[in-house]
N, C-alpha and C. Protein backbone atom coordinates (compact mmCIF):
# COMPACT_ATOMS: atom_id res chain seq x y z
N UNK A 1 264.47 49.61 93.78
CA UNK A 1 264.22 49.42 95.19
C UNK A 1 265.37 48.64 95.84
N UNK A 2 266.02 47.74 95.15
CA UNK A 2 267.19 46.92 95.35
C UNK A 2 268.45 47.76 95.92
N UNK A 3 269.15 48.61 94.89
CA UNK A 3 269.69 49.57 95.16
C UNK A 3 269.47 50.66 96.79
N UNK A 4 268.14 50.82 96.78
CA UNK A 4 267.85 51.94 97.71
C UNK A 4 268.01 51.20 99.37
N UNK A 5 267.96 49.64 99.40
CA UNK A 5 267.83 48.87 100.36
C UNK A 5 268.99 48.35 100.38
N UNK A 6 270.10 48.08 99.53
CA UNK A 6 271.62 48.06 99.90
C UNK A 6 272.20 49.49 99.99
N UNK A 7 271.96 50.89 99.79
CA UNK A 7 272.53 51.59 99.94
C UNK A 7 272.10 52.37 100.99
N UNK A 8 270.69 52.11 101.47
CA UNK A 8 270.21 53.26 103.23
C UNK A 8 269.89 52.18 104.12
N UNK A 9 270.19 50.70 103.35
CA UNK A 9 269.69 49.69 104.53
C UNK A 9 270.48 49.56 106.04
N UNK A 10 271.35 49.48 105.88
CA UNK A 10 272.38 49.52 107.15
C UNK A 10 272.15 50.98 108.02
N UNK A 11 271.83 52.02 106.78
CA UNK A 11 271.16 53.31 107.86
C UNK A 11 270.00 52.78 108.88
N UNK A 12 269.00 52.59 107.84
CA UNK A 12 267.86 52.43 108.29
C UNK A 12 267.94 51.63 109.59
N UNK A 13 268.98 49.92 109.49
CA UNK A 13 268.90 49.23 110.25
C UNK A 13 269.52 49.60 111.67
N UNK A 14 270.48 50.32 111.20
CA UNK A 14 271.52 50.85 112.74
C UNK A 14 270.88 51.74 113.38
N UNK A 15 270.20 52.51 112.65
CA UNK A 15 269.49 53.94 113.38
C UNK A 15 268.14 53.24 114.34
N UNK A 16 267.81 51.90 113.78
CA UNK A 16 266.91 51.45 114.38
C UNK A 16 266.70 50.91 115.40
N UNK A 17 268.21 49.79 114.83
CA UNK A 17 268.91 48.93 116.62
C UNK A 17 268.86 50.11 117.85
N UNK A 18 269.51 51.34 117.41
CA UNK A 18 270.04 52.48 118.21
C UNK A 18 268.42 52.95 119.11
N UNK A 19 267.53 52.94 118.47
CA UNK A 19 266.03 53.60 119.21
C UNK A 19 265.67 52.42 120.03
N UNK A 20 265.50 50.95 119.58
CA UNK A 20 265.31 50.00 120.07
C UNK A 20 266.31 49.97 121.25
N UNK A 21 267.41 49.84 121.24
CA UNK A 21 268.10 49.75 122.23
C UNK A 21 267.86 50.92 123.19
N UNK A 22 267.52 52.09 123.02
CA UNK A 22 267.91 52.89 124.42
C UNK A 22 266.10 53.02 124.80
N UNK A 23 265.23 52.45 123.88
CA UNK A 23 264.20 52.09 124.53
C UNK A 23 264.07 51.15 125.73
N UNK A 24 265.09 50.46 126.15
CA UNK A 24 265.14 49.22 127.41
C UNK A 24 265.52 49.80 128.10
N UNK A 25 265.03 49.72 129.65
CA UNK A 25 265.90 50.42 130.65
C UNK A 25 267.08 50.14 130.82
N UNK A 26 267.95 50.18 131.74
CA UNK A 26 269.41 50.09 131.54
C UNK A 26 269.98 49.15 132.78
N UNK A 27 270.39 47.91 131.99
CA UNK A 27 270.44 46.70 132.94
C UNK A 27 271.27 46.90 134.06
N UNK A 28 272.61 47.63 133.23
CA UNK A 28 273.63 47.36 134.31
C UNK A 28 274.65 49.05 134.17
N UNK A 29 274.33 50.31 135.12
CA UNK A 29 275.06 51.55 135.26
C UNK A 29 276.53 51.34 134.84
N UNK A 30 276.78 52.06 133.63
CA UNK A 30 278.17 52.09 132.78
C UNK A 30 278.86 53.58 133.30
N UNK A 31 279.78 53.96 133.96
CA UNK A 31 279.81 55.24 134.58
C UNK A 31 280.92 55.61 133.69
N UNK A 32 281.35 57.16 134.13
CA UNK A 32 281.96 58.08 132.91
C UNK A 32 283.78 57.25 133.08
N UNK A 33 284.29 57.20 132.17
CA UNK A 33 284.48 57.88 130.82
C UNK A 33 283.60 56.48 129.72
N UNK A 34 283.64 55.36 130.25
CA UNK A 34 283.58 54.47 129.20
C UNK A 34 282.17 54.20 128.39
N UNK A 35 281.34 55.24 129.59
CA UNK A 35 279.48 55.62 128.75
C UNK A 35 280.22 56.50 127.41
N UNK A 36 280.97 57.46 127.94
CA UNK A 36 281.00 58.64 126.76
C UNK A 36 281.52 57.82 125.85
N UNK A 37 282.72 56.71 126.06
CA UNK A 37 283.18 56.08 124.85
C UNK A 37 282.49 55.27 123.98
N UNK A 38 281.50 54.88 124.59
CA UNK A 38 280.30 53.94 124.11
C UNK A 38 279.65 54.77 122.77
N UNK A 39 279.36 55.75 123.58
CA UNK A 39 278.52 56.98 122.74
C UNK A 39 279.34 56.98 121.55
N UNK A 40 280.45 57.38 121.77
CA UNK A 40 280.97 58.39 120.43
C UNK A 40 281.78 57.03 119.65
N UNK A 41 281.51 55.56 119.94
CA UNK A 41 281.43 55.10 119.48
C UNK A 41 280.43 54.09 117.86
N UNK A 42 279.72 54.35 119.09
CA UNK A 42 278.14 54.04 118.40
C UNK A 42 277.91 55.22 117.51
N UNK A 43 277.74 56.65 117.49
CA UNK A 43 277.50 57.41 116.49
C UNK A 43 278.50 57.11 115.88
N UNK A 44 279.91 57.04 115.40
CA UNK A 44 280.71 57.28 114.62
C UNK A 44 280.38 56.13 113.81
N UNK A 45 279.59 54.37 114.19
CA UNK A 45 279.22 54.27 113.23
C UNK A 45 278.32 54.27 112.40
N UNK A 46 277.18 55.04 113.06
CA UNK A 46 276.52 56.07 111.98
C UNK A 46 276.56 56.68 111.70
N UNK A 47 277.16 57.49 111.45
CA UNK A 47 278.00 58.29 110.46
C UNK A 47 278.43 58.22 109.59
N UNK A 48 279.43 57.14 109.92
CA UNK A 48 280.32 56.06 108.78
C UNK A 48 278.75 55.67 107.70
N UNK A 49 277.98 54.88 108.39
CA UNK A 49 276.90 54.11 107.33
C UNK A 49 276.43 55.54 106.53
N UNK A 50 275.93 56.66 107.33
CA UNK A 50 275.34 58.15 106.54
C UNK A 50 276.19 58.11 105.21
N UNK A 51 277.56 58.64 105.71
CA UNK A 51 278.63 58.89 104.53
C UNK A 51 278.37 58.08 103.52
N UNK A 52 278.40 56.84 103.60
CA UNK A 52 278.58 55.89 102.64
C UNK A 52 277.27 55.86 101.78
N UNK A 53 276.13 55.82 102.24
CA UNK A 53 274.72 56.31 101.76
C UNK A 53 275.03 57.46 100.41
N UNK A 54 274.93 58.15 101.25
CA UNK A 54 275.31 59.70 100.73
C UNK A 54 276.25 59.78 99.57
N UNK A 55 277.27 59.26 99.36
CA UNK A 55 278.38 59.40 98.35
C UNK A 55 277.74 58.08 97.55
N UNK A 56 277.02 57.33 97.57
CA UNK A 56 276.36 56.19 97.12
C UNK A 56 275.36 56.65 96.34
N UNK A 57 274.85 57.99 96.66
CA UNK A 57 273.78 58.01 95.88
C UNK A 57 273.45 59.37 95.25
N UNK A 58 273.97 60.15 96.08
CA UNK A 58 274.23 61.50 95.08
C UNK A 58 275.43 62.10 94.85
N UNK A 59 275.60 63.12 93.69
CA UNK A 59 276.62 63.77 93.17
C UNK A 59 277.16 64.72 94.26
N UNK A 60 277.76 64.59 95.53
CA UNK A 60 278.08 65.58 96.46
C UNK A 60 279.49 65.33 96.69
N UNK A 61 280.15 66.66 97.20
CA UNK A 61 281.56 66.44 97.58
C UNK A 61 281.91 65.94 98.64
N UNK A 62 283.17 65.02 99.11
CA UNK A 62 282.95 64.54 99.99
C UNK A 62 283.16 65.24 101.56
N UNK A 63 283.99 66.39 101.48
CA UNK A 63 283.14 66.99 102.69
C UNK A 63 282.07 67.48 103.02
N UNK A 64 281.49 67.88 101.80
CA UNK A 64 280.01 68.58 102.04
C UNK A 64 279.09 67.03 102.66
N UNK A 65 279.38 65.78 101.91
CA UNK A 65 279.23 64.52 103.04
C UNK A 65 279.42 64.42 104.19
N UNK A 66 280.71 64.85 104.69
CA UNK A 66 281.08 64.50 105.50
C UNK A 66 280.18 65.55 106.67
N UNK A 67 280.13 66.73 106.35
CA UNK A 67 279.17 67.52 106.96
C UNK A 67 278.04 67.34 107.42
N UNK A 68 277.03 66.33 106.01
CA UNK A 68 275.62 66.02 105.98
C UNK A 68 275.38 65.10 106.83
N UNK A 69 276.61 63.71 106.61
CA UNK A 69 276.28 62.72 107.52
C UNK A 69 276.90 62.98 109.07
N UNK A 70 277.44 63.77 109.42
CA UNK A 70 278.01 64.08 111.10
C UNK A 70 276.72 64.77 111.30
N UNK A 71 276.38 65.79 110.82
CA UNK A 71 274.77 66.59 111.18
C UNK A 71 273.36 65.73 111.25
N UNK A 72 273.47 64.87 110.01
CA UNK A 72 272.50 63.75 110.31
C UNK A 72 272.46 63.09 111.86
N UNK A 73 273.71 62.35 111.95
CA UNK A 73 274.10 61.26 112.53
C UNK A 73 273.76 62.07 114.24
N UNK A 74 274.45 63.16 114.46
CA UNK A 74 274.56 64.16 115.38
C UNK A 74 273.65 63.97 116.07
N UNK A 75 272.36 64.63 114.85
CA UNK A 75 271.03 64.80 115.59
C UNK A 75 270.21 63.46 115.83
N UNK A 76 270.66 62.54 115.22
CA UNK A 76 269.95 60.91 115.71
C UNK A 76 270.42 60.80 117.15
N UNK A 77 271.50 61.36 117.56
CA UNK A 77 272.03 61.29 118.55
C UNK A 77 271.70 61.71 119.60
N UNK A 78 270.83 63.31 119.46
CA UNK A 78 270.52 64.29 120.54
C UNK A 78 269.12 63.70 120.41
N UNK A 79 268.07 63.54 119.30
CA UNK A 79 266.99 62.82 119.87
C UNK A 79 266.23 61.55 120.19
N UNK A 80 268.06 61.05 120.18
CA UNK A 80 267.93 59.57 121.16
C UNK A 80 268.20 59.92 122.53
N UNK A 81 269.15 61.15 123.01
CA UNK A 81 268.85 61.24 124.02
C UNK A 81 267.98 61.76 124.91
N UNK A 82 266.80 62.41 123.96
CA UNK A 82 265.51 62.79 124.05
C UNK A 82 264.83 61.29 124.25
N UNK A 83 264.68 61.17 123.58
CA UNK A 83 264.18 59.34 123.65
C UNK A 83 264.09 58.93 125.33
N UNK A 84 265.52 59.04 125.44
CA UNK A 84 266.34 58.14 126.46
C UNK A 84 265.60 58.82 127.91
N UNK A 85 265.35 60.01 128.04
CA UNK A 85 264.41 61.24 129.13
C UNK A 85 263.06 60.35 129.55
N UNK A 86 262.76 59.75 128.23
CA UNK A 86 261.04 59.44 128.68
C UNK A 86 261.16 57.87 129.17
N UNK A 87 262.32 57.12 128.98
CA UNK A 87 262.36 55.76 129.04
C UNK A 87 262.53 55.81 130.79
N UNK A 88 261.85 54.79 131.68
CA UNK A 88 262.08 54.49 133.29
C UNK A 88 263.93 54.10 133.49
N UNK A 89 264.54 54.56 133.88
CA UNK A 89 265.66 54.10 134.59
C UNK A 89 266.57 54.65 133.56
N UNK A 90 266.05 55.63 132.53
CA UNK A 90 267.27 55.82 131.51
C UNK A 90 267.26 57.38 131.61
N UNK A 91 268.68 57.86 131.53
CA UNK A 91 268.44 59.37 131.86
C UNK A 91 269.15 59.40 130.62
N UNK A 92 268.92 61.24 130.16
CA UNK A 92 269.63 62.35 129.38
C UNK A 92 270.54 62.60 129.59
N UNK A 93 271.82 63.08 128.93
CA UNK A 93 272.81 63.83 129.64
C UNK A 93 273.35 64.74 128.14
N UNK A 94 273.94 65.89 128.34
CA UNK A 94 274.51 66.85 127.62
C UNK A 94 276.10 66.34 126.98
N UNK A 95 276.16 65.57 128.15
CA UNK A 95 277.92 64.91 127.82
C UNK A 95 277.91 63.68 126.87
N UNK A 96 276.55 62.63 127.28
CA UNK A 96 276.21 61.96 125.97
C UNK A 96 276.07 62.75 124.73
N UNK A 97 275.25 63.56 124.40
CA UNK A 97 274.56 64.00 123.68
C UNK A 97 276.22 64.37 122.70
N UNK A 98 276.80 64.98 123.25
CA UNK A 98 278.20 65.59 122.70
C UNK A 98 279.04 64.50 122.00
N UNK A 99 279.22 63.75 123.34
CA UNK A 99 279.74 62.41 122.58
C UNK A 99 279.31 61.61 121.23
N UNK A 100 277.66 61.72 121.19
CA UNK A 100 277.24 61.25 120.08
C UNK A 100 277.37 62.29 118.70
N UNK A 101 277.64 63.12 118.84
CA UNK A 101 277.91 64.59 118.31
C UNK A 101 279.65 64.06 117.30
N UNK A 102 280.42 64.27 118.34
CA UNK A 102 281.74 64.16 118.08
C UNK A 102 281.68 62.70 117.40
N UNK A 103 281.28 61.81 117.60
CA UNK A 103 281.48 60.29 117.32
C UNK A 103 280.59 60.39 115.75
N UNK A 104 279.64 61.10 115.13
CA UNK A 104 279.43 61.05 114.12
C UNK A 104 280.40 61.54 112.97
N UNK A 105 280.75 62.84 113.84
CA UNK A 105 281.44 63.48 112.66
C UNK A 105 282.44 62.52 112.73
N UNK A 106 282.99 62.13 113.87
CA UNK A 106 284.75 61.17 113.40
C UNK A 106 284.51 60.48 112.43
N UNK A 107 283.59 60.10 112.80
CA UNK A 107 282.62 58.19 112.00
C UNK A 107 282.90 58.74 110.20
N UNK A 108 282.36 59.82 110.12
CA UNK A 108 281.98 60.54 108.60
C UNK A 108 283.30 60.49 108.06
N UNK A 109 284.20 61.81 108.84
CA UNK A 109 285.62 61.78 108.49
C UNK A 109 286.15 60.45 107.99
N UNK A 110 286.60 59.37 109.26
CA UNK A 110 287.54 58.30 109.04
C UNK A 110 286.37 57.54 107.52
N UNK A 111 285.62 57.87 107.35
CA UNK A 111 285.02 57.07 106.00
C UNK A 111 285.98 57.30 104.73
N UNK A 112 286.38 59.03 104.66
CA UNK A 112 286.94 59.03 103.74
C UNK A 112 288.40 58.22 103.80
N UNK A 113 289.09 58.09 104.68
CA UNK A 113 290.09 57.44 104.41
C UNK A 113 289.92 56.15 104.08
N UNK A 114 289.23 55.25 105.26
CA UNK A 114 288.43 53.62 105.44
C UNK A 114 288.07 53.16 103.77
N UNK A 115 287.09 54.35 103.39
CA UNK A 115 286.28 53.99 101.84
C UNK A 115 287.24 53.71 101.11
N UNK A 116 288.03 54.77 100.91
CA UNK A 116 289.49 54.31 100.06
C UNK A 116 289.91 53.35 99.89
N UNK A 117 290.60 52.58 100.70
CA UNK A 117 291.11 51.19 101.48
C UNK A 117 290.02 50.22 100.79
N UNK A 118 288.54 50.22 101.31
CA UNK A 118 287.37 49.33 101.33
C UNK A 118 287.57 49.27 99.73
N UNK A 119 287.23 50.40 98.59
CA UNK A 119 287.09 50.59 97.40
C UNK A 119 288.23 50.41 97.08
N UNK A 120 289.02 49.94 97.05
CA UNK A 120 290.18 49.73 96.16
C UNK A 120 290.30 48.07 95.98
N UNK A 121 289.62 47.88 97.34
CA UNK A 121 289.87 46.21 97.66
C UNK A 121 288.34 45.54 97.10
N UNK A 122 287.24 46.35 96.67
CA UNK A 122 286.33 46.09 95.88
C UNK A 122 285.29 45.06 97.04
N UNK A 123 285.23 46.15 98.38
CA UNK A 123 284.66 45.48 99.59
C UNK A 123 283.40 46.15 99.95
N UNK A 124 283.47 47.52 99.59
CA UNK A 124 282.39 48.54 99.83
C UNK A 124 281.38 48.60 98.98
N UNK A 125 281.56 49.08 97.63
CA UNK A 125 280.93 49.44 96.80
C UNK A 125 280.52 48.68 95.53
N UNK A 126 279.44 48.61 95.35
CA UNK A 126 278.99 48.16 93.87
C UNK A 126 279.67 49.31 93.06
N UNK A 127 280.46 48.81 91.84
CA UNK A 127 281.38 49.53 90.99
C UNK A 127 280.48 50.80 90.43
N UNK A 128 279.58 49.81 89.83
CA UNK A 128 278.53 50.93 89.55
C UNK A 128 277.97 51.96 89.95
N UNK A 129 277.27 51.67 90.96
CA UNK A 129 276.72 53.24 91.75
C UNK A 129 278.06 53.83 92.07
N UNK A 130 278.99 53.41 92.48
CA UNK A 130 279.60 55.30 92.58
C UNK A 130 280.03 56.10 91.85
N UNK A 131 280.22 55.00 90.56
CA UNK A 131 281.02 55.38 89.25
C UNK A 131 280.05 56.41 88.76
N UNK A 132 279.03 55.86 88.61
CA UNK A 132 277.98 56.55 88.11
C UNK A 132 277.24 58.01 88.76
N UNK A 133 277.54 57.79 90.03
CA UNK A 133 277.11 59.40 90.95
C UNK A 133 278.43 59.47 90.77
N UNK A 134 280.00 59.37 89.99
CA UNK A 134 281.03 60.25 90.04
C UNK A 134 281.78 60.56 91.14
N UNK A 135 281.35 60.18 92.20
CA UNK A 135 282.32 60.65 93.36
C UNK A 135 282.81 59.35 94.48
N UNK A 136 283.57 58.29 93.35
CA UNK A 136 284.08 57.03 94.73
C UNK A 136 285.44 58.16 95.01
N UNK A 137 285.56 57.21 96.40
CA UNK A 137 287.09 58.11 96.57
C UNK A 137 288.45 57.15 95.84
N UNK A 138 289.22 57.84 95.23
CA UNK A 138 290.19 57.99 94.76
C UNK A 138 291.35 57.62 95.57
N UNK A 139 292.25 57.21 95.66
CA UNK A 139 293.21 57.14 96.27
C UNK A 139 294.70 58.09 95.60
N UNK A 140 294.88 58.56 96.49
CA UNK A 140 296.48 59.75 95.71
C UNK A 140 297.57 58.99 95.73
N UNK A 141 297.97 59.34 94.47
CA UNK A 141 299.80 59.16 94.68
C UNK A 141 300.11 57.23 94.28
């Protein structure tokens, strides 16, 4: 259980802040571009947390990761902005929704490079679990 709560806890916890937060109405109107940057901020780092889950705990390649957690992350994204429809003073938009879209997959991507870096410097990962699911990332050359 130890394991399962350092390795989906930061999911669990970010995906949570993320519902909690767009459950409040919206104190102060953030207008375009720096809403969209917000967005594809905030998903990319869930994404990042997905990836790291994911290569943490099963035998998968890391793009087929990188796939799982942008699609995960994606759709936390589109039905937060479902969420966001029913909340007073908080609207939907298609251009969020995208943003949170694009900001996962980046989030997923830049993991593989980031993890590298993190795992080499022995910042990310318990040695064990990845050794053991076989797939930490490697660094080339």
């Amino acid at each position: 259980m130890k394991k399962f709560f350092l390795t989906w806890g930061p999911v669990l916890a970010y995906g949570g802040l993320i519902y909690i937060q767009s459950a409040f109405p919206q104190a102060v109107p953030i207008g375009f571009p720096l809403d969209k940057i917000i967005h594809f901020f905030e998903f990319s780092l869930l994404g990042f947390f997905i990836i790291r889950s994911f290569l943490l705990t099963w035998n998968i390649g890391q793009w087929t990761a990188v796939f799982l957690a942008g699609t995960l992350a994606g759709l936390w994204g589109v039905l937060d902005e479902i969420h966001q429809s029913f909340v007073p003073a908080r609207n939907a938009s298609w251009g969020d929704g995208l943003a949170d879209i694009l900001g996962a997959f980046a989030g997923a991507a830049a993991f593989l490079w980031f993890g590298k870096y993190l795992y080499r410097r022995k910042l990310l990962y318990e040695k064990q679990s990845c050794e053991m699911a076989g797939n930490c990332p490697v660094a080339k050359g």
